[in-house]
Protein backbone atom coordinates (compact mmCIF):
# COMPACT_ATOMS: atom_id res chain seq x y z
CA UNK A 1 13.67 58.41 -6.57
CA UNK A 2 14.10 54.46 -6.71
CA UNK A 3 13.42 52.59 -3.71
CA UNK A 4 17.17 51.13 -3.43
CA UNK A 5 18.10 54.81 -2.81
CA UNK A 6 15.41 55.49 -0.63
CA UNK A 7 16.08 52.95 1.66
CA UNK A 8 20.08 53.92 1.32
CA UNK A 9 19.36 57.59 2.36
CA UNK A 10 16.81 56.30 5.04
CA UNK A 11 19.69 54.29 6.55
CA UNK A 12 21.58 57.32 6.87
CA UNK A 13 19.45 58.66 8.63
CA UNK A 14 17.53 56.66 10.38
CA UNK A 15 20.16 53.78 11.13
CA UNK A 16 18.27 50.73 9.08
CA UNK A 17 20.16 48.33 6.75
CA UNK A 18 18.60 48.85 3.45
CA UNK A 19 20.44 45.73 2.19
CA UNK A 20 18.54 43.39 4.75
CA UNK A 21 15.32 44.85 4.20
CA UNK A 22 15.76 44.39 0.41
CA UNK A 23 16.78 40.50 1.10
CA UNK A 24 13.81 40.04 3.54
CA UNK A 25 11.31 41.35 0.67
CA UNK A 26 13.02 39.19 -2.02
CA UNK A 27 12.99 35.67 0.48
CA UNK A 28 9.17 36.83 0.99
CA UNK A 29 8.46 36.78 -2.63
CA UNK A 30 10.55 33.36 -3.13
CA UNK A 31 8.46 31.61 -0.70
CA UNK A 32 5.39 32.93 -2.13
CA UNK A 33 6.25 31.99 -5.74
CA UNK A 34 7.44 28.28 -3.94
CA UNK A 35 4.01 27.95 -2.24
CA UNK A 36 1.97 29.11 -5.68
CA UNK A 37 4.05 26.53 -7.61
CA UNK A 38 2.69 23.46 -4.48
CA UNK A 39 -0.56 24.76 -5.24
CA UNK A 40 -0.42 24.50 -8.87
CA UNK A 41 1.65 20.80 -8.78
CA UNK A 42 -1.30 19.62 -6.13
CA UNK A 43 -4.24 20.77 -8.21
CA UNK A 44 -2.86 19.11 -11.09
CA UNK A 45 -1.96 15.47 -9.54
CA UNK A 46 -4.35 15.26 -6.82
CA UNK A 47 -6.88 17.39 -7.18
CA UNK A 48 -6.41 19.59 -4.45
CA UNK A 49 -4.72 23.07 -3.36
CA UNK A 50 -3.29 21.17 -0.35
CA UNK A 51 -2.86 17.64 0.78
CA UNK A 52 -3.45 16.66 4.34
CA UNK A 53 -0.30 15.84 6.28
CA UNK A 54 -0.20 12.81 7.30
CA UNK A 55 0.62 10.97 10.65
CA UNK A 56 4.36 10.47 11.10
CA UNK A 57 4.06 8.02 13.54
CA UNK A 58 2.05 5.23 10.91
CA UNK A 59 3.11 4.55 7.50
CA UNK A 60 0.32 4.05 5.46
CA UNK A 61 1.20 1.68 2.14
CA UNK A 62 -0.97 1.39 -0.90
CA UNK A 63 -0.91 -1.64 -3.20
CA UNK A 64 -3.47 -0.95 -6.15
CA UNK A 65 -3.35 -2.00 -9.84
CA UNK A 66 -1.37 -4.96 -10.78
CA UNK A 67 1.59 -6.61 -8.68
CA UNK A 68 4.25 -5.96 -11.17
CA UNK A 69 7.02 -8.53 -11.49
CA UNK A 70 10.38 -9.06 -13.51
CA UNK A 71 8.39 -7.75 -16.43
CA UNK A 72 7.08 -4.12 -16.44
CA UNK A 73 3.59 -3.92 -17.24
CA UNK A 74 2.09 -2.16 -19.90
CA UNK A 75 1.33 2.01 -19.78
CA UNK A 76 -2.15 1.75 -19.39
CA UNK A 77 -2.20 -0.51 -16.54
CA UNK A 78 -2.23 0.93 -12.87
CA UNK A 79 0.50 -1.11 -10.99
CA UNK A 80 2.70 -1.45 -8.03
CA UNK A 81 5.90 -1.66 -8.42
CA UNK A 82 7.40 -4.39 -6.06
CA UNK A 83 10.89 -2.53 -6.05
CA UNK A 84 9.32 0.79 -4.85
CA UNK A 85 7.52 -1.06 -1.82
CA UNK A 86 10.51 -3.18 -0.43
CA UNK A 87 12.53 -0.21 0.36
CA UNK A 88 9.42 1.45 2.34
CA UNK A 89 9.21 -1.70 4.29
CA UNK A 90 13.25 -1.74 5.47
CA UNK A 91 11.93 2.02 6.27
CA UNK A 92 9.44 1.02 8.34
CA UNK A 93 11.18 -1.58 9.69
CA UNK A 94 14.36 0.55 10.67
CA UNK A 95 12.79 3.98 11.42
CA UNK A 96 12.21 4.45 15.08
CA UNK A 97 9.81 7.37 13.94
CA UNK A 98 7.34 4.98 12.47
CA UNK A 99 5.47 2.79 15.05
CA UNK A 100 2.73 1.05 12.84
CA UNK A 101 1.73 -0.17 8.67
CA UNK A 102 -1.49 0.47 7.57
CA UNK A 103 -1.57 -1.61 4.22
CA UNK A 104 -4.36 -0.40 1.75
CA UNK A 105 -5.19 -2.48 -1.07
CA UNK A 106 -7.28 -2.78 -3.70
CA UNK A 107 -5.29 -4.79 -6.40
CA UNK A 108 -6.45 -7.10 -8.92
CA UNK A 109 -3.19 -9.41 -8.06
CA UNK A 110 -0.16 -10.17 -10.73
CA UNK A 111 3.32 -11.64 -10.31
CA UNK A 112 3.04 -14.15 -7.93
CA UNK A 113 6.81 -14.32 -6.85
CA UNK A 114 6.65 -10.50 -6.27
CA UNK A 115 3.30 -10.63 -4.55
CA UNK A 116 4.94 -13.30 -2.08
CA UNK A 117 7.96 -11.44 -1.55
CA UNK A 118 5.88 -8.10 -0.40
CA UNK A 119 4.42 -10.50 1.70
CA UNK A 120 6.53 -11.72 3.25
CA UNK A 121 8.66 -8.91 4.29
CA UNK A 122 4.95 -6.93 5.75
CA UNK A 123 4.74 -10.44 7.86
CA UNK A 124 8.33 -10.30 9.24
CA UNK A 125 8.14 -6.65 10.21
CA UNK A 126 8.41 -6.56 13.82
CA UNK A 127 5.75 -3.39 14.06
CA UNK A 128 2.47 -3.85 14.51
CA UNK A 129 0.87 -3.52 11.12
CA UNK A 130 -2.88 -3.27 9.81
CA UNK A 131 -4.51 -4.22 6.35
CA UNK A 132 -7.50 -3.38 4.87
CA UNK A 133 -9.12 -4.20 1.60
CA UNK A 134 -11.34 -1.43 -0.03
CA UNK A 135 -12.33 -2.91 -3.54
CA UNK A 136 -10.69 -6.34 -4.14
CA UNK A 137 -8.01 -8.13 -2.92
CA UNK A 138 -7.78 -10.95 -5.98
CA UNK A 139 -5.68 -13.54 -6.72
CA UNK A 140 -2.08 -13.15 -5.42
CA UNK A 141 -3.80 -10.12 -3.49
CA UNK A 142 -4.95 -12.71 -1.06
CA UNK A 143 -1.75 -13.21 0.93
CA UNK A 144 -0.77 -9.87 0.88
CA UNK A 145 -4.35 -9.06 2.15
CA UNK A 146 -3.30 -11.98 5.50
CA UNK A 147 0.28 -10.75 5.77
CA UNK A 148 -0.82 -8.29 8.44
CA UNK A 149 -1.15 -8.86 12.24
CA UNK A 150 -4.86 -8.03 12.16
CA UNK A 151 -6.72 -7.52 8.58
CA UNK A 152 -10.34 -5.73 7.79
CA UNK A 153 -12.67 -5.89 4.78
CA UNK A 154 -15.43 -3.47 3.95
CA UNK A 155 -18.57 -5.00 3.02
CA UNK A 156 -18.47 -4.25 -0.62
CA UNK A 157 -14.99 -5.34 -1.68
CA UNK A 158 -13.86 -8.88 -3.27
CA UNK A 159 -11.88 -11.42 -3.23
CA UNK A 160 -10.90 -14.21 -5.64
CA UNK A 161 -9.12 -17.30 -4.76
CA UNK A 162 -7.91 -19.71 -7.91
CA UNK A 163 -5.33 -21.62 -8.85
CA UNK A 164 -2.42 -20.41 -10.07
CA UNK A 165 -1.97 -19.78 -13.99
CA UNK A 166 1.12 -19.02 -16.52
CA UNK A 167 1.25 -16.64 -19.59
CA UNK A 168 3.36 -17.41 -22.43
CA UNK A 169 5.27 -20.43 -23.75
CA UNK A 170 4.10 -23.57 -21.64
CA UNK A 171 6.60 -27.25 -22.35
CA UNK A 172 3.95 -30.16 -22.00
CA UNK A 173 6.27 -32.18 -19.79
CA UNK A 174 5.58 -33.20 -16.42
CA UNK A 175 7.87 -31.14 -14.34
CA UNK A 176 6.00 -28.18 -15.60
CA UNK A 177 2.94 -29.72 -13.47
CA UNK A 178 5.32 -30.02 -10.62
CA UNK A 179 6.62 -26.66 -10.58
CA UNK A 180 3.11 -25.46 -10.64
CA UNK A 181 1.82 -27.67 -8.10
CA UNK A 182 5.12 -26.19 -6.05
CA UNK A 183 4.14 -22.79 -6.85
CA UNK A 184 0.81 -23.19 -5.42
CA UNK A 185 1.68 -25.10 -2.23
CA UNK A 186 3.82 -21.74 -1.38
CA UNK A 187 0.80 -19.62 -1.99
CA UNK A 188 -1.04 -22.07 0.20
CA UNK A 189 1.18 -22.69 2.71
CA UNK A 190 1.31 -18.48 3.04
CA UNK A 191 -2.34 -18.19 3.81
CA UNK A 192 -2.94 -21.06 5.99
CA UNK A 193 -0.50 -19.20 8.46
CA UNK A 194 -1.04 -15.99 8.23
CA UNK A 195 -5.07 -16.70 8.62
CA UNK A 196 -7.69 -18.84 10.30
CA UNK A 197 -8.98 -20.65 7.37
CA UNK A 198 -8.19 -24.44 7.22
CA UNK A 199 -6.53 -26.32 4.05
CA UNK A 200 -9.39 -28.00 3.39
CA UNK A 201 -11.60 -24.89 3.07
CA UNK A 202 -8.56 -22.94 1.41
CA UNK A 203 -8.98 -25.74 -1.12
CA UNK A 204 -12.16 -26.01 -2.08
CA UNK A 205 -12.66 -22.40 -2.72
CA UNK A 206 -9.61 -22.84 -4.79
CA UNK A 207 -11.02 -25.43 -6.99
CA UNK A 208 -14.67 -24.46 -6.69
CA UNK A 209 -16.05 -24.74 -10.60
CA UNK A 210 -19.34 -23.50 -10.08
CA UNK A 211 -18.51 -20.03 -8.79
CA UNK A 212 -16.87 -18.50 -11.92
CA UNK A 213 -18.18 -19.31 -15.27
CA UNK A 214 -15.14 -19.61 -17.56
CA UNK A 215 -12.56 -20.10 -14.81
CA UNK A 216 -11.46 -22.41 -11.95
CA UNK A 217 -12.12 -20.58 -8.11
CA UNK A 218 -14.58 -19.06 -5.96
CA UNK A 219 -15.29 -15.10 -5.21
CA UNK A 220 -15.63 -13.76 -1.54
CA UNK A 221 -17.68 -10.70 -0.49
CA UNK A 222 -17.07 -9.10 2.50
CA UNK A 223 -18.10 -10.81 5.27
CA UNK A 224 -18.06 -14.33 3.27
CA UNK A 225 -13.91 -13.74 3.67
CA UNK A 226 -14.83 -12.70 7.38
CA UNK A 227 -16.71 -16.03 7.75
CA UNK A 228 -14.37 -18.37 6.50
CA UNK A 229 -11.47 -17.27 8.66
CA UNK A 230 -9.51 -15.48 5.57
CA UNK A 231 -9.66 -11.96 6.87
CA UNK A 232 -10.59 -11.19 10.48
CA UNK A 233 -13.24 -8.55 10.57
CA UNK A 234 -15.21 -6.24 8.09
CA UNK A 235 -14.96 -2.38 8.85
CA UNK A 236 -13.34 0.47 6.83
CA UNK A 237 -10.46 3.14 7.43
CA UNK A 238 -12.17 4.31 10.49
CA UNK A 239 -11.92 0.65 11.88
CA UNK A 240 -8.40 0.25 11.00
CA UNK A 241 -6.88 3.20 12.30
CA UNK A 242 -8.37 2.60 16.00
CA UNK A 243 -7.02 -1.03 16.07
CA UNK A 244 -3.84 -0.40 14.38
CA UNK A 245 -3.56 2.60 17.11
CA UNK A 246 -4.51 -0.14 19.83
CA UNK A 247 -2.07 -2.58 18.75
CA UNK A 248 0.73 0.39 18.88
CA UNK A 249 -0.06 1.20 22.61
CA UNK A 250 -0.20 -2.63 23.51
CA UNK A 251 3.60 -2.87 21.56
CA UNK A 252 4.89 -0.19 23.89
CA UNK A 253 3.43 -1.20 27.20
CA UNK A 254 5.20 -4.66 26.05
């Protein structure tokens, strides 16, 4: 006897829906087949049989690899992707869910227009936001490193302030001096707001030529970036998520 008819003649008899049952076993079996498949995709791009939710209430953003610009960087290169961040920021910026921005970053810096324009839009969200630098923060990594309301450093990580520089086809005319001097002053201008360093300082780290021995700048450690007024404390995630939690309850009681 099949177990279709089974459950038919049990219904007869006993009153049950054979029909429901049968659709209650089958939903069981789709769920478990949906939750095996989770499994497999998490073990195969993180690692893990199961990621750890995370907090609704803080939107944690990573910036790693290369700032990618107008040009897409090559395959091999880790990078983030400047239109994939802006529309997390509006996010942030519009949900009422989310009440703080933990940035993360550990990026080795890139296009400098796209760099600024992260930055600026994590400076001109209204929520109280957090960064911290686990790595290095080089390069146009700096800014986006100050863009937050508070910023931490762990002892080990980098950074690396130069002058700007240009790939490709350069015209050896004087305007191309002034754009670059223009370029600069915006990435200067950035910093010295968004931090406690002065210009002076700012500069002579910039143009330091005894730091780095084939190139133009000087390389913070940890507390060095702490010292100079460039990032405001050293500390780690642990750090970070209490005074980014702080800063929440403060912006509420406001």
């Amino acid at each position: 006897m099949n177990s279709e008819k089974f459950l038919k003649d049990h219904y007869n008899e006993h009153g049950f829906n054979h029909k429901k049952i049968m659709s209650t076993t089958s939903d069981g079996e789709s769920e478990k087949k949906d939750k095996d498949l989770e499994i497999t995709k998490n073990i195969k791009e993180l690692g893990v049989q199961r990621s750890p939710d995370l907090p609704t209430d803080i939107h944690i953003l990573s910036i790693i690899g290369e700032i990618e610009g107008h040009v897409v960087a090559p395959p091999q290169k880790k990078a983030t992707k400047y239109e994939h961040i802006m529309p997390q920021l509006v996010s942030v910026e519009q949900n009422p869910k989310i009440k703080g921005l933990l940035i993360i970053l550990n990026t080795v810096g890139g296009d400098v227009e796209a760099g600024l324009a992260i930055a600026e839009m994590i400076n001109s969200i209204s929520k109280p936001k957090v960064s911290l630098v686990l790595g290095g923060s080089h390069s146009i990594g700096v800014p986006l490193a100050t863009s937050s309301d508070y910023s931490f450093i762990v002892p080990t990580a980098t950074m690396t302030i130069h002058p700007v520089r240009m790939t490709g086809l350069v015209i050896g005319v004087p305007q191309t001096f002034r754009y670059f001097q223009k370029m600069q002053q915006r990435i200067i201008d950035f910093v010295l707001r968004t931090s406690r360093i002065n210009r002076e300082t700012f500069l002579r780290l910039m143009y330091d030529t005894d730091e780095i021995a084939n190139d133009v700048g000087t390389i913070l450690i940890g507390k060095e970036a702490v010292e100079y007024g460039l990032i405001d404390e050293v500390g780690g995630l642990n750090k970070a998520l209490n005074k980014l939690k702080s800063m929440i309850d403060e912006f509420r009681n406001e």
